[in-house]
C-alpha atoms as a PDB file:
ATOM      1  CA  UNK A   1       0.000   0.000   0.000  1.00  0.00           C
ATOM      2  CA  UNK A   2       2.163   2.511   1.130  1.00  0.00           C
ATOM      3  CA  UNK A   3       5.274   0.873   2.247  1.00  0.00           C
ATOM      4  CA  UNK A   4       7.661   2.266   1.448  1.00  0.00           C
ATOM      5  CA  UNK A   5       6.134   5.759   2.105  1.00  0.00           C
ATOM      6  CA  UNK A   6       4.913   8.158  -0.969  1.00  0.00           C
ATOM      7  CA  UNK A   7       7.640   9.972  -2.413  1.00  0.00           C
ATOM      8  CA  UNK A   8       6.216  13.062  -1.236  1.00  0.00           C
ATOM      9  CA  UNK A   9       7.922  12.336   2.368  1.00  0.00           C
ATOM     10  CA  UNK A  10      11.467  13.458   2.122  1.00  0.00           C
ATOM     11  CA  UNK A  11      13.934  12.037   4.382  1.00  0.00           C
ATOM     12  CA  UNK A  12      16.194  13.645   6.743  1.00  0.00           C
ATOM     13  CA  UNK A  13      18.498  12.249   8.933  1.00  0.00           C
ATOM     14  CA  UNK A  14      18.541  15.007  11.710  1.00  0.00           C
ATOM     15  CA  UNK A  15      21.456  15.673  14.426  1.00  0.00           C
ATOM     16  CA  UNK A  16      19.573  16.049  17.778  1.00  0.00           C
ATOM     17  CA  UNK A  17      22.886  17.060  19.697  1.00  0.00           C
ATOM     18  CA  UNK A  18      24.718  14.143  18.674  1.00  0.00           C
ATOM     19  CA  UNK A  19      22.125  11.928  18.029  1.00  0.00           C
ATOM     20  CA  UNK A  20      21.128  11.252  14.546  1.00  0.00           C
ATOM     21  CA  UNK A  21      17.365  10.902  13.840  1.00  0.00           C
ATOM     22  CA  UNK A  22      15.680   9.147  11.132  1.00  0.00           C
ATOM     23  CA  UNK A  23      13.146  11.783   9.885  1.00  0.00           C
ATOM     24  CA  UNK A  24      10.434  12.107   7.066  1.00  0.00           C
ATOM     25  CA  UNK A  25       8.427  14.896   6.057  1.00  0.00           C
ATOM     26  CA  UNK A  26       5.375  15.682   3.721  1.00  0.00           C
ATOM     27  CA  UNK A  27       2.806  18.047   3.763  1.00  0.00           C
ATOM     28  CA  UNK A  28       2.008  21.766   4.239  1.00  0.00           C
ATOM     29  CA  UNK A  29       0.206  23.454   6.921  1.00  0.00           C
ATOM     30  CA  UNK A  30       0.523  23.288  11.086  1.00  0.00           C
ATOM     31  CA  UNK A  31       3.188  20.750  12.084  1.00  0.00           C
ATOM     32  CA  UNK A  32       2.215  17.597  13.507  1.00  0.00           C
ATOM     33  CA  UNK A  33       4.973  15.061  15.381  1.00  0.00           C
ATOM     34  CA  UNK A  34       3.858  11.811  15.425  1.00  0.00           C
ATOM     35  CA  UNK A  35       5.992   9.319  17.116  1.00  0.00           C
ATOM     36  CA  UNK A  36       5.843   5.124  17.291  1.00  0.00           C
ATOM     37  CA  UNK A  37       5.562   2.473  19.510  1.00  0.00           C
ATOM     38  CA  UNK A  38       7.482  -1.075  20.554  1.00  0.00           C
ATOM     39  CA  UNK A  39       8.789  -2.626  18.170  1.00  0.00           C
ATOM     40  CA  UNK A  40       7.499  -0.742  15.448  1.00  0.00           C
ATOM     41  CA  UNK A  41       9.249   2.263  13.653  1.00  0.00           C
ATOM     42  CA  UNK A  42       8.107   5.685  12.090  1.00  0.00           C
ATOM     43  CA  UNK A  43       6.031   3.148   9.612  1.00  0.00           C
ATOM     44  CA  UNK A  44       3.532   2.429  12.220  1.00  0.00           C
ATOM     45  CA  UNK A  45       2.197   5.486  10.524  1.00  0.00           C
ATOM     46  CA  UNK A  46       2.099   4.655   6.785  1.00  0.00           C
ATOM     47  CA  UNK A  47      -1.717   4.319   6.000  1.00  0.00           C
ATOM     48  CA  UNK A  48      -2.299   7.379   8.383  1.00  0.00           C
ATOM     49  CA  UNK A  49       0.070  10.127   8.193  1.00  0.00           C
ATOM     50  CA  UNK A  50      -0.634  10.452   3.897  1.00  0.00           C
ATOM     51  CA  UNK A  51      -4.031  11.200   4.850  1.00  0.00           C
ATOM     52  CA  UNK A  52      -2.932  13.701   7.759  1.00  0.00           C
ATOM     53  CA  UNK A  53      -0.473  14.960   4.761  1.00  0.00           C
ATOM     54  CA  UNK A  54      -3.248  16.528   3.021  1.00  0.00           C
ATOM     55  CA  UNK A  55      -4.246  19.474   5.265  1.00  0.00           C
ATOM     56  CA  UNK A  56      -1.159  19.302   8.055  1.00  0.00           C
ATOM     57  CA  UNK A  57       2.554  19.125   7.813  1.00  0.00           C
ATOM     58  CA  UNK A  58       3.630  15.928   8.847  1.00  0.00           C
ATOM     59  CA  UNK A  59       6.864  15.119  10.661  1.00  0.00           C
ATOM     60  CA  UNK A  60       7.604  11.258  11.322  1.00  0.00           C
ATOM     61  CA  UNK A  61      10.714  10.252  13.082  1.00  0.00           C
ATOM     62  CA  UNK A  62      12.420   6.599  14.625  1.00  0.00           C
ATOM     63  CA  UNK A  63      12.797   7.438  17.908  1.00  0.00           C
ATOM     64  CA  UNK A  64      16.419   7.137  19.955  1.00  0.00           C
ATOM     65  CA  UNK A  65      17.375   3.483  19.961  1.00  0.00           C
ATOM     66  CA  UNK A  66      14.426   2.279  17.104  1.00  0.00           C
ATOM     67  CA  UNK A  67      14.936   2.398  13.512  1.00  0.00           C
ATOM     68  CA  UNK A  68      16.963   3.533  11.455  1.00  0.00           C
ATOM     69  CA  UNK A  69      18.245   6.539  14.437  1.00  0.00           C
ATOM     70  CA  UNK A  70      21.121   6.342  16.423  1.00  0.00           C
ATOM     71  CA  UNK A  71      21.428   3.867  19.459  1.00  0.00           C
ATOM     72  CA  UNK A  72      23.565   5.675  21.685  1.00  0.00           C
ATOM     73  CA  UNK A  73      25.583   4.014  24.888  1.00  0.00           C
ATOM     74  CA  UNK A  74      23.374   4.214  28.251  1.00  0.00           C
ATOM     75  CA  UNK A  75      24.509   4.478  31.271  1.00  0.00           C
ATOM     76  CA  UNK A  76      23.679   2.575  34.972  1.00  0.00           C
ATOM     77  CA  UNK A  77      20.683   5.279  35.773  1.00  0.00           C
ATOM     78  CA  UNK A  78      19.517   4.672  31.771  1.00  0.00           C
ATOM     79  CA  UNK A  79      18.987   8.131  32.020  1.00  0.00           C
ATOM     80  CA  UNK A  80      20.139   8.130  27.860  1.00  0.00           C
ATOM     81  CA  UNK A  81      16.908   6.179  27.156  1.00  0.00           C
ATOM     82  CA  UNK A  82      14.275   7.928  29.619  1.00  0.00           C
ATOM     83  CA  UNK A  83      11.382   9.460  28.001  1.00  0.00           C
ATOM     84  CA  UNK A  84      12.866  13.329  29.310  1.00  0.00           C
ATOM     85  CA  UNK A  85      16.159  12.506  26.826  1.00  0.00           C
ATOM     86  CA  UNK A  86      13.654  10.954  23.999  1.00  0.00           C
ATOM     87  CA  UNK A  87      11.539  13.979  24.308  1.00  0.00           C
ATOM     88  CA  UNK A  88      14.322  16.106  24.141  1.00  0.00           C
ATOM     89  CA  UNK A  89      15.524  14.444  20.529  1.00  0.00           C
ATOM     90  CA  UNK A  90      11.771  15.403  19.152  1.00  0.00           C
ATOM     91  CA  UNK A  91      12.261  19.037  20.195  1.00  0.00           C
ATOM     92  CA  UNK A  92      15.329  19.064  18.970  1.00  0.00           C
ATOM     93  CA  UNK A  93      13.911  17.600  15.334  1.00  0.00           C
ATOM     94  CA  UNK A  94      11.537  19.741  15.472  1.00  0.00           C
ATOM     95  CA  UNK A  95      13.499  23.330  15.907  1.00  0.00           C
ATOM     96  CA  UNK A  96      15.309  21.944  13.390  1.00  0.00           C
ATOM     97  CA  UNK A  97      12.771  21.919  10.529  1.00  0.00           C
ATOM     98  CA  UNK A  98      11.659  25.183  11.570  1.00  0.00           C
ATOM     99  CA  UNK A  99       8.946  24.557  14.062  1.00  0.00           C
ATOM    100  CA  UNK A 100       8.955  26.259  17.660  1.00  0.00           C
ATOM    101  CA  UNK A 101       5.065  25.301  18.085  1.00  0.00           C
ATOM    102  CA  UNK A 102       3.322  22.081  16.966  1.00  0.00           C
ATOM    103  CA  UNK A 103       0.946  19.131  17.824  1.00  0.00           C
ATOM    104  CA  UNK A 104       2.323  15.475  18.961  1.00  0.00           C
ATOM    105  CA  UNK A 105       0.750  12.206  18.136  1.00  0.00           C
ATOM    106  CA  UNK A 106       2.130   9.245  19.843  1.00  0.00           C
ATOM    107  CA  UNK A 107       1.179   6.032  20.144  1.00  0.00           C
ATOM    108  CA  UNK A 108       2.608   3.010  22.981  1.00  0.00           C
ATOM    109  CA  UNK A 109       6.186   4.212  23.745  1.00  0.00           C
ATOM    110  CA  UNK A 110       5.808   7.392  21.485  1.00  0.00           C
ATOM    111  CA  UNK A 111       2.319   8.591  23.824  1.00  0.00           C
ATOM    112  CA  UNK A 112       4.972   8.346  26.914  1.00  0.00           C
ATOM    113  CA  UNK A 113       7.494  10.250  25.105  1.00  0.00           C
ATOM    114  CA  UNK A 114       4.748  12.696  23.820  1.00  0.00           C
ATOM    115  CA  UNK A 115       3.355  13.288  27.807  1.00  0.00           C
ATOM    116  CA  UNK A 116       7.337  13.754  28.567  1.00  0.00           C
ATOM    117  CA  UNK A 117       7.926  16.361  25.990  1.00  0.00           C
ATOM    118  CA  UNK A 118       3.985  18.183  26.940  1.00  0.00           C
ATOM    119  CA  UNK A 119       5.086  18.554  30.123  1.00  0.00           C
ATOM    120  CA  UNK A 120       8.858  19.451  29.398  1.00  0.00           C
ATOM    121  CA  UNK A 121       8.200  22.348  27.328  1.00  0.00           C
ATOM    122  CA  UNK A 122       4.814  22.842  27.789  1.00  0.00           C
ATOM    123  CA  UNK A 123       5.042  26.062  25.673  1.00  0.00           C
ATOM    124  CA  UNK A 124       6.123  23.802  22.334  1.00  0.00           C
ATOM    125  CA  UNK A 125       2.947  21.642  21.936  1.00  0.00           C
ATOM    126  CA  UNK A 126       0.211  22.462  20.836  1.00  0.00           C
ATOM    127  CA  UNK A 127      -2.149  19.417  21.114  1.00  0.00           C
ATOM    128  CA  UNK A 128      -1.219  15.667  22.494  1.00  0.00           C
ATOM    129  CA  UNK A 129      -3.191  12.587  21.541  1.00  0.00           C
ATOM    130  CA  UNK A 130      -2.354   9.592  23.117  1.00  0.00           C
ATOM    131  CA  UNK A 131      -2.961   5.925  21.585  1.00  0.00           C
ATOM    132  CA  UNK A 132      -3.868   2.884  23.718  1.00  0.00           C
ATOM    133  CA  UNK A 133      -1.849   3.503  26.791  1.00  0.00           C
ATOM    134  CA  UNK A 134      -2.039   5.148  30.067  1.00  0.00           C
ATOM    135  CA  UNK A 135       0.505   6.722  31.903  1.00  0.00           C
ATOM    136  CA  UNK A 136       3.533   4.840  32.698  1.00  0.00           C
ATOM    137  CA  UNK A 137       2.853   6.467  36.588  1.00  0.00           C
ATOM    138  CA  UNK A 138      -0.528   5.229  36.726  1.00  0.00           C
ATOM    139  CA  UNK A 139       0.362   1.380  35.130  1.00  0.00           C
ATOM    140  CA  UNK A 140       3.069   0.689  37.599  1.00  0.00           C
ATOM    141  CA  UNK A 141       0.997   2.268  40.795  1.00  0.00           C
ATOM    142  CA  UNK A 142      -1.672   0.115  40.057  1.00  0.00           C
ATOM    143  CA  UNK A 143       0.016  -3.030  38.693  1.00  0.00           C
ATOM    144  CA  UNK A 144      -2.084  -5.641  39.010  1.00  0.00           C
ATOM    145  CA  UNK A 145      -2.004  -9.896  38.298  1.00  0.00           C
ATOM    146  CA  UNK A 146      -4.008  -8.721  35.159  1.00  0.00           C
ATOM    147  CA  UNK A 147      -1.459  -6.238  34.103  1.00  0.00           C
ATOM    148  CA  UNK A 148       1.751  -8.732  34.825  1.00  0.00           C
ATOM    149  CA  UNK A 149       0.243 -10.983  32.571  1.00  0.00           C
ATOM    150  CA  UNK A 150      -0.853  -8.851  30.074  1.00  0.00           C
ATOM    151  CA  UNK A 151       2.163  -6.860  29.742  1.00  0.00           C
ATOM    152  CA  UNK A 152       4.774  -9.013  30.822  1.00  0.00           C
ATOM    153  CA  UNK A 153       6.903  -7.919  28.508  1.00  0.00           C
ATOM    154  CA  UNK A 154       7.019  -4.685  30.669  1.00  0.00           C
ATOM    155  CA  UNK A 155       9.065  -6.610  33.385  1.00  0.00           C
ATOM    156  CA  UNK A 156      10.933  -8.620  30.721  1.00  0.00           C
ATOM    157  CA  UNK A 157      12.263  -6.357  28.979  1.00  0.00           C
ATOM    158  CA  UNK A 158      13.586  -4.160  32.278  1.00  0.00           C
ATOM    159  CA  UNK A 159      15.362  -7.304  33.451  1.00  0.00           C
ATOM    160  CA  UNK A 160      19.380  -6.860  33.827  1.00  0.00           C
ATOM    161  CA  UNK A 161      22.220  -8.665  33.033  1.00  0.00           C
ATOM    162  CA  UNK A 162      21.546  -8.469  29.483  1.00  0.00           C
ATOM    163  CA  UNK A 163      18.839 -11.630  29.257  1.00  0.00           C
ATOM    164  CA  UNK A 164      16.488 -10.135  27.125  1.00  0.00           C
ATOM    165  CA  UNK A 165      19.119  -9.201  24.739  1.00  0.00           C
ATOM    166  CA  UNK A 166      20.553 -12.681  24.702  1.00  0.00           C
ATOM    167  CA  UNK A 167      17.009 -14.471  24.463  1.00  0.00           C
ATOM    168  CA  UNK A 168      15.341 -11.914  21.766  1.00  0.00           C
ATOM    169  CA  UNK A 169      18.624 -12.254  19.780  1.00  0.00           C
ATOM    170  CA  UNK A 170      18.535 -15.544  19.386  1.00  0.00           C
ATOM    171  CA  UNK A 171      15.758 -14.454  16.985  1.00  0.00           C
ATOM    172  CA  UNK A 172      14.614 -11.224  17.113  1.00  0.00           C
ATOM    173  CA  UNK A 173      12.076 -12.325  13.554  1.00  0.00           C
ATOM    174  CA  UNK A 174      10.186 -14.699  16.489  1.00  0.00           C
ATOM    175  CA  UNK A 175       9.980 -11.803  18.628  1.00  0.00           C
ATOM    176  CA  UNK A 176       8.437  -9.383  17.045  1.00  0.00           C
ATOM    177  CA  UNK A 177       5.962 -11.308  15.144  1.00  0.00           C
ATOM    178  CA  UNK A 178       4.827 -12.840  17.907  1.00  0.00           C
ATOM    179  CA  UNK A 179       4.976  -9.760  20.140  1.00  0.00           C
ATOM    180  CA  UNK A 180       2.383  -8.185  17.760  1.00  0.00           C
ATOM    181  CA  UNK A 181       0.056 -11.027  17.104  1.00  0.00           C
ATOM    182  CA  UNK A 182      -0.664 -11.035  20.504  1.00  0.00           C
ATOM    183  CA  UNK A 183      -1.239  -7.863  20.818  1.00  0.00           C
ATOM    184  CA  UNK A 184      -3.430  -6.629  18.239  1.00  0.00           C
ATOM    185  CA  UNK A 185      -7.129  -7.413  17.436  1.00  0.00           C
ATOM    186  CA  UNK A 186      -7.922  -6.430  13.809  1.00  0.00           C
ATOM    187  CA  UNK A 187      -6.867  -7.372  10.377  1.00  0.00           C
ATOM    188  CA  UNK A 188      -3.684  -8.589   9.512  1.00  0.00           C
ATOM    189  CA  UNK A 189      -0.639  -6.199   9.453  1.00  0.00           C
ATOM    190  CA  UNK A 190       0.926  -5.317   6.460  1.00  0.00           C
ATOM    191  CA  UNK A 191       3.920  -7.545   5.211  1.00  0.00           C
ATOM    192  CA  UNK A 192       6.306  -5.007   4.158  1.00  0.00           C
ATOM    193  CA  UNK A 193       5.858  -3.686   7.445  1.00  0.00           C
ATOM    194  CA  UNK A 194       6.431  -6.332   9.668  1.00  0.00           C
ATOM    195  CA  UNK A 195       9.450  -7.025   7.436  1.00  0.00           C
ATOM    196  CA  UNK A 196      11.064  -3.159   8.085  1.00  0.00           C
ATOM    197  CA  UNK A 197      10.224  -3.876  11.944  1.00  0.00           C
ATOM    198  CA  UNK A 198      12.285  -7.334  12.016  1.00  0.00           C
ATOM    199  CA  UNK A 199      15.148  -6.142   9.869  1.00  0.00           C
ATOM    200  CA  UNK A 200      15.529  -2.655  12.212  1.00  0.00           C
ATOM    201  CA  UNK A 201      15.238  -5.451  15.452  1.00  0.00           C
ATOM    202  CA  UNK A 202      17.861  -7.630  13.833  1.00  0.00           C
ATOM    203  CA  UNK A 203      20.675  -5.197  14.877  1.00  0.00           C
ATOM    204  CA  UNK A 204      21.298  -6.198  18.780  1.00  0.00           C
ATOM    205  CA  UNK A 205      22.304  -2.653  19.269  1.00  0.00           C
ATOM    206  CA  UNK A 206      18.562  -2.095  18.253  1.00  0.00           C
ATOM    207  CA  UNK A 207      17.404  -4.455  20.939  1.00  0.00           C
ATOM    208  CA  UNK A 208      19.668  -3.574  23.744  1.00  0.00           C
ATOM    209  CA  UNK A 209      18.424   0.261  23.299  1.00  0.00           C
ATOM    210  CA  UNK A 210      14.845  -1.152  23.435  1.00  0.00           C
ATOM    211  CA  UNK A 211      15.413  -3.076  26.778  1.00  0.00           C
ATOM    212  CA  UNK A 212      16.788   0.471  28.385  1.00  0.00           C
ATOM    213  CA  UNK A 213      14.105   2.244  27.327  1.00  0.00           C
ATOM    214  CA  UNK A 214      11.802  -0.256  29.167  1.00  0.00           C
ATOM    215  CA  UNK A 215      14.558  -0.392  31.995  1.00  0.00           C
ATOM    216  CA  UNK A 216      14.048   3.893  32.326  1.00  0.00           C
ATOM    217  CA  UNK A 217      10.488   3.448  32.419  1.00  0.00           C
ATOM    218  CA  UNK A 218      10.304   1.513  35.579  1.00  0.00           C
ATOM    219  CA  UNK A 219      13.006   4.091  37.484  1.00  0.00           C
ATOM    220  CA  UNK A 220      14.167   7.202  36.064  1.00  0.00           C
ATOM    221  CA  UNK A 221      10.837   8.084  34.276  1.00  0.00           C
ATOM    222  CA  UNK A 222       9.123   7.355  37.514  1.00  0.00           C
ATOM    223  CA  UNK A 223      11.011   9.368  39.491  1.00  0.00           C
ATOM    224  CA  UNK A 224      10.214  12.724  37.377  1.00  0.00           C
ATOM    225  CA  UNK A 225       6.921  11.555  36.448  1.00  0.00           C
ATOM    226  CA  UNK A 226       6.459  11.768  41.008  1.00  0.00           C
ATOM    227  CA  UNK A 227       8.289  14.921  41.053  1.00  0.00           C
ATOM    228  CA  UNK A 228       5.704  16.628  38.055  1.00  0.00           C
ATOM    229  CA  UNK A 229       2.753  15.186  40.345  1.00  0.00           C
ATOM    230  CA  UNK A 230       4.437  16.133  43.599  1.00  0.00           C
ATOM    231  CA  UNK A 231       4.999  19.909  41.764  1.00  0.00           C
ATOM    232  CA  UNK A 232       1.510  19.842  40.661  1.00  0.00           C
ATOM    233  CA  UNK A 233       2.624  19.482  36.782  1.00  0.00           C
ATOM    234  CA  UNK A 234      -0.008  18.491  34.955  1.00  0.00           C
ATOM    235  CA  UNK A 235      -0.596  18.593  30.855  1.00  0.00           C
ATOM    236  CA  UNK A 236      -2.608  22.009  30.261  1.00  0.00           C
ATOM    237  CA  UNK A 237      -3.094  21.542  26.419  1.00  0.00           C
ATOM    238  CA  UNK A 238      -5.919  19.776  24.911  1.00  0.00           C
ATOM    239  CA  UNK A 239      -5.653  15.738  24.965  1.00  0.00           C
ATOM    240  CA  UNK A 240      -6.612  13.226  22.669  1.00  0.00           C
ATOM    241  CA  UNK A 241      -6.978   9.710  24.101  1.00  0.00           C
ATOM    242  CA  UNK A 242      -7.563   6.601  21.824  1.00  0.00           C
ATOM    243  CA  UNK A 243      -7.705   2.863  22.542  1.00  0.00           C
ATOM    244  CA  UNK A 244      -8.287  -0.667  21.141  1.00  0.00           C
ATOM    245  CA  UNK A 245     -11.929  -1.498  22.175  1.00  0.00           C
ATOM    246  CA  UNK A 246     -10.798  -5.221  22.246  1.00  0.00           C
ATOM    247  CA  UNK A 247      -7.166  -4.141  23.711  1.00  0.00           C
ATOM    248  CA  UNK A 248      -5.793  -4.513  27.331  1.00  0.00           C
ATOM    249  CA  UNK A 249      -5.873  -0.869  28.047  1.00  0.00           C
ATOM    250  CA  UNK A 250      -9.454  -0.829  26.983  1.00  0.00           C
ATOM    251  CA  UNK A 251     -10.773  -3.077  28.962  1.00  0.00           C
ATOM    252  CA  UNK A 252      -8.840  -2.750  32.050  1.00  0.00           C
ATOM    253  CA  UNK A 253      -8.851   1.197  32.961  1.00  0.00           C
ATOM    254  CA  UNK A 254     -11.259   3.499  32.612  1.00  0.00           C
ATOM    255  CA  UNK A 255      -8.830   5.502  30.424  1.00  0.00           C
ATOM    256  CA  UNK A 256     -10.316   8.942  30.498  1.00  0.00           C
ATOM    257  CA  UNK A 257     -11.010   9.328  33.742  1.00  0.00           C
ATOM    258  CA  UNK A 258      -7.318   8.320  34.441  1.00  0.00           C
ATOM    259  CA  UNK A 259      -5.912  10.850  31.887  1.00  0.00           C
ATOM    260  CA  UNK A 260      -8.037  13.408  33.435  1.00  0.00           C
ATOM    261  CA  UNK A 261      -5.995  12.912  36.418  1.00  0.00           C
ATOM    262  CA  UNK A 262      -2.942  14.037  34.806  1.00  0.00           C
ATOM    263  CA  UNK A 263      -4.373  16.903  32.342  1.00  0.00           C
ATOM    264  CA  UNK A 264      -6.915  19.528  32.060  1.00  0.00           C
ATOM    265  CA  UNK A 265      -8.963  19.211  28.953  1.00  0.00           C
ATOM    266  CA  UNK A 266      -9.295  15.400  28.027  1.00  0.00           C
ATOM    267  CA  UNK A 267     -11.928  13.809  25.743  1.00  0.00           C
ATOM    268  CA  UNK A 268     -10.986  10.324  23.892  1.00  0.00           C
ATOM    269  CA  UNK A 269     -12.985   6.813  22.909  1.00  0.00           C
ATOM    270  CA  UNK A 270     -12.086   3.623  21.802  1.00  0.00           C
ATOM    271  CA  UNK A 271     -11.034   2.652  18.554  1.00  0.00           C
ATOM    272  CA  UNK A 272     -12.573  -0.795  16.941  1.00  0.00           C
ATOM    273  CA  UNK A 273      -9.292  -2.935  16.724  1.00  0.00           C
ATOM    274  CA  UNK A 274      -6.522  -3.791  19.649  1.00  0.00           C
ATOM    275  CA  UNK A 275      -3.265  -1.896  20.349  1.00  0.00           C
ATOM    276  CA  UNK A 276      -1.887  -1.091  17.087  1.00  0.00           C
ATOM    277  CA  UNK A 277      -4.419   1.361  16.101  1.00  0.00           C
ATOM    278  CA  UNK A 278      -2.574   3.514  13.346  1.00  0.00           C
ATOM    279  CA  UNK A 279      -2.155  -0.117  11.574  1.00  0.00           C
ATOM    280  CA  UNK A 280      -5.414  -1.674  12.708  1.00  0.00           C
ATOM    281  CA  UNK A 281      -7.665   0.829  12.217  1.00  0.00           C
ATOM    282  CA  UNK A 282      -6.355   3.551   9.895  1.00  0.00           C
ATOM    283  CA  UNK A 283      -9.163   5.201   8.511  1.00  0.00           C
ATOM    284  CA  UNK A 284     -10.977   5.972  12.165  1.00  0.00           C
ATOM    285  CA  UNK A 285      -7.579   6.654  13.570  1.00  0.00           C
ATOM    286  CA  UNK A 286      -6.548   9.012  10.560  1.00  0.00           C
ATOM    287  CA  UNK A 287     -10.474  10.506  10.390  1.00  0.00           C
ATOM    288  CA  UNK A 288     -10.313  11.113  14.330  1.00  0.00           C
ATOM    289  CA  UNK A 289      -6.905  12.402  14.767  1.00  0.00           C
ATOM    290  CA  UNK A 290      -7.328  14.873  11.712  1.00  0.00           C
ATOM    291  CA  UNK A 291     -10.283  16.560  13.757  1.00  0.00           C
ATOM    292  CA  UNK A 292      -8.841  16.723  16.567  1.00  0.00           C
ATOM    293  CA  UNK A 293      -5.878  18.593  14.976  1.00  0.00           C
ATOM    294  CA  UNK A 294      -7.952  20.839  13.172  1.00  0.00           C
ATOM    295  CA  UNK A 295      -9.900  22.140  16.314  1.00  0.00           C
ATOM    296  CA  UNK A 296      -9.066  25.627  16.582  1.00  0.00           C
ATOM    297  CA  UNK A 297      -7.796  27.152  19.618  1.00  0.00           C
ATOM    298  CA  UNK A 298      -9.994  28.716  22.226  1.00  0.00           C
ATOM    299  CA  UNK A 299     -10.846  32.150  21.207  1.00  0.00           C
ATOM    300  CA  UNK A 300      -9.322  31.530  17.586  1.00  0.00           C
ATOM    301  CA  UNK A 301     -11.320  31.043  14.051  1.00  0.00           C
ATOM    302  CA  UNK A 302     -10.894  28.244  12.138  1.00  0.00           C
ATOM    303  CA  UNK A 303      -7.187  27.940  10.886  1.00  0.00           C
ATOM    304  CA  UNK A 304      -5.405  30.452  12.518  1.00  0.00           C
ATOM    305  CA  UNK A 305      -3.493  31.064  14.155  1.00  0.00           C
ATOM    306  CA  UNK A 306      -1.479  28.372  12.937  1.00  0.00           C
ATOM    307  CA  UNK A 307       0.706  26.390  15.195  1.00  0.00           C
ATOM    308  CA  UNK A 308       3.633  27.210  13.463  1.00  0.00           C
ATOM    309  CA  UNK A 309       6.885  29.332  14.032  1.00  0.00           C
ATOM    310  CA  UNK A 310       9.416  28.615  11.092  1.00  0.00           C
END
């Protein structure tokens, strides 16, 4: 379909202070960033960000450690792989195509980085909309039999000593296939896809910078996600929240209400398919994230101002 993207995306590779990121770019109009999840890359996006394309600039990256972008050393706090570093590369991107001010799109490990960088530099986005998770805060305070078994992989992948390396190495093809069967709930994911996802997972350095950025989430993330909520930091921007109506986020929070405990103006449903909604459900995802981006800002008409500094 649209693997590998239209040749209206040009690529970029982008130096984030040292950091290369794999970067594409289509479109014309206010920017939107939208980021991936585990173990996909920027492709997660192909049948969606086209279609966002038409009336929005669209800005797709790998994130640090996925893809075709760097994998840089970590370090025994993994501070190089928590969500405030990630975040900090998408900024970063961002300034660097000319955007001060834009909207960010993430879904799984891309939503965490996109609440990082919200409430990092809370002046720089615009709009967030967050796909089939719920804060990383909330998951781990309220941890549960249910979620250990559902997302084991949260726990696996954080072990130490390098034994997730070692056992998804042995073949990281087995991995991710499996990972996302399990996962998802709608119609079959694209080939070409799946095949970019295994051949960027291939390269151990790939998987090692996976494991730390599951081995951040459960200690450095936490400890500023408890400092924002012990400051009173909260997301003040307009929220999008989406989930898989037969996914395990839908059907074990009540995923509004538990946004609305960490931003202001939240509104969201779910989304017929499981967790991979960009590649499950395209159309509703691409239909319900292109009106939410398109909202104008209190007090503003219809397309202006746009969110755009370049």
């Amino acid at each position: 379909m649209s693997i590998p993207l239209p040749a209206s995306f040009a690529h970029h590779v982008i130096d984030a202070d040292g950091v290369r990121v794999n970067t594409y770019v289509s479109g014309d109009g206010p920017p939107v960033l939208l980021l991936h999840g585990y173990p996909q890359t920027h492709l997660i996006w192909h049948r969606v960000a086209p279609v966002l394309a038409r009336e929005h600039t669209v800005v797709l990256t790998d994130l640090r450690g996925y893809g075709d972008s760097d994998k840089p050393p970590s370090a025994p706090d993994h501070a190089p792989y928590s969500k405030r570093a990630m975040a900090h590369d998408q900024l970063l991107v961002m300034r660097s195509l000319g955007f001060g001010r834009f909207a960010v799109a993430g879904h799984d490990r891309g939503g965490r980085v996109g609440h990082r960088l919200t409430l990092d530099e809370p002046g720089a986005v615009t709009r967030l909309a967050v796909l089939d998770i719920v804060p990383t805060r909330h998951a781990f305070r309220h941890a549960d039999a249910a979620f250990a078994l559902g997302y084991y992989h949260w726990f696996f992948l954080a072990a130490g000593d390098g034994v997730p390396e070692r056992m998804i190495g042995a073949d990281p093809g087995y991995w991710v296939r499996s990972h996302m069967k399990v996962q998802h709930g709608g119609p079959s994911f694209d080939p070409a896809a799946q095949d970019e996802y295994v051949r960027c997972f291939s390269d151990p350095a790939a998987v090692h910078a996976s494991c730390e950025d599951y081995r951040a989430a459960a200690s450095i993330d936490l400890r500023h996600d408890d400092a924002d909520a012990d400051a009173g930091r909260r997301v003040t921007c307009p929220v999008l929240a989406l989930w898989g109506e037969r996914g395990f986020v839908g059907r074990n929070y009540d995923v509004l209400d538990v946004w609305r405990g960490y931003a202001d103006d939240v509104r969201g449903r779910a989304v017929p398919g499981g967790h991979y909604l960009p590649e499950e459900a395209p159309e509703t995802t691409a239909e319900l994230l292109g009106s939410f981006l398109s909202e104008s800002p209190a007090g503003s008409p219809p397309g202006g101002p746009a969110a755009t500094t370049r």
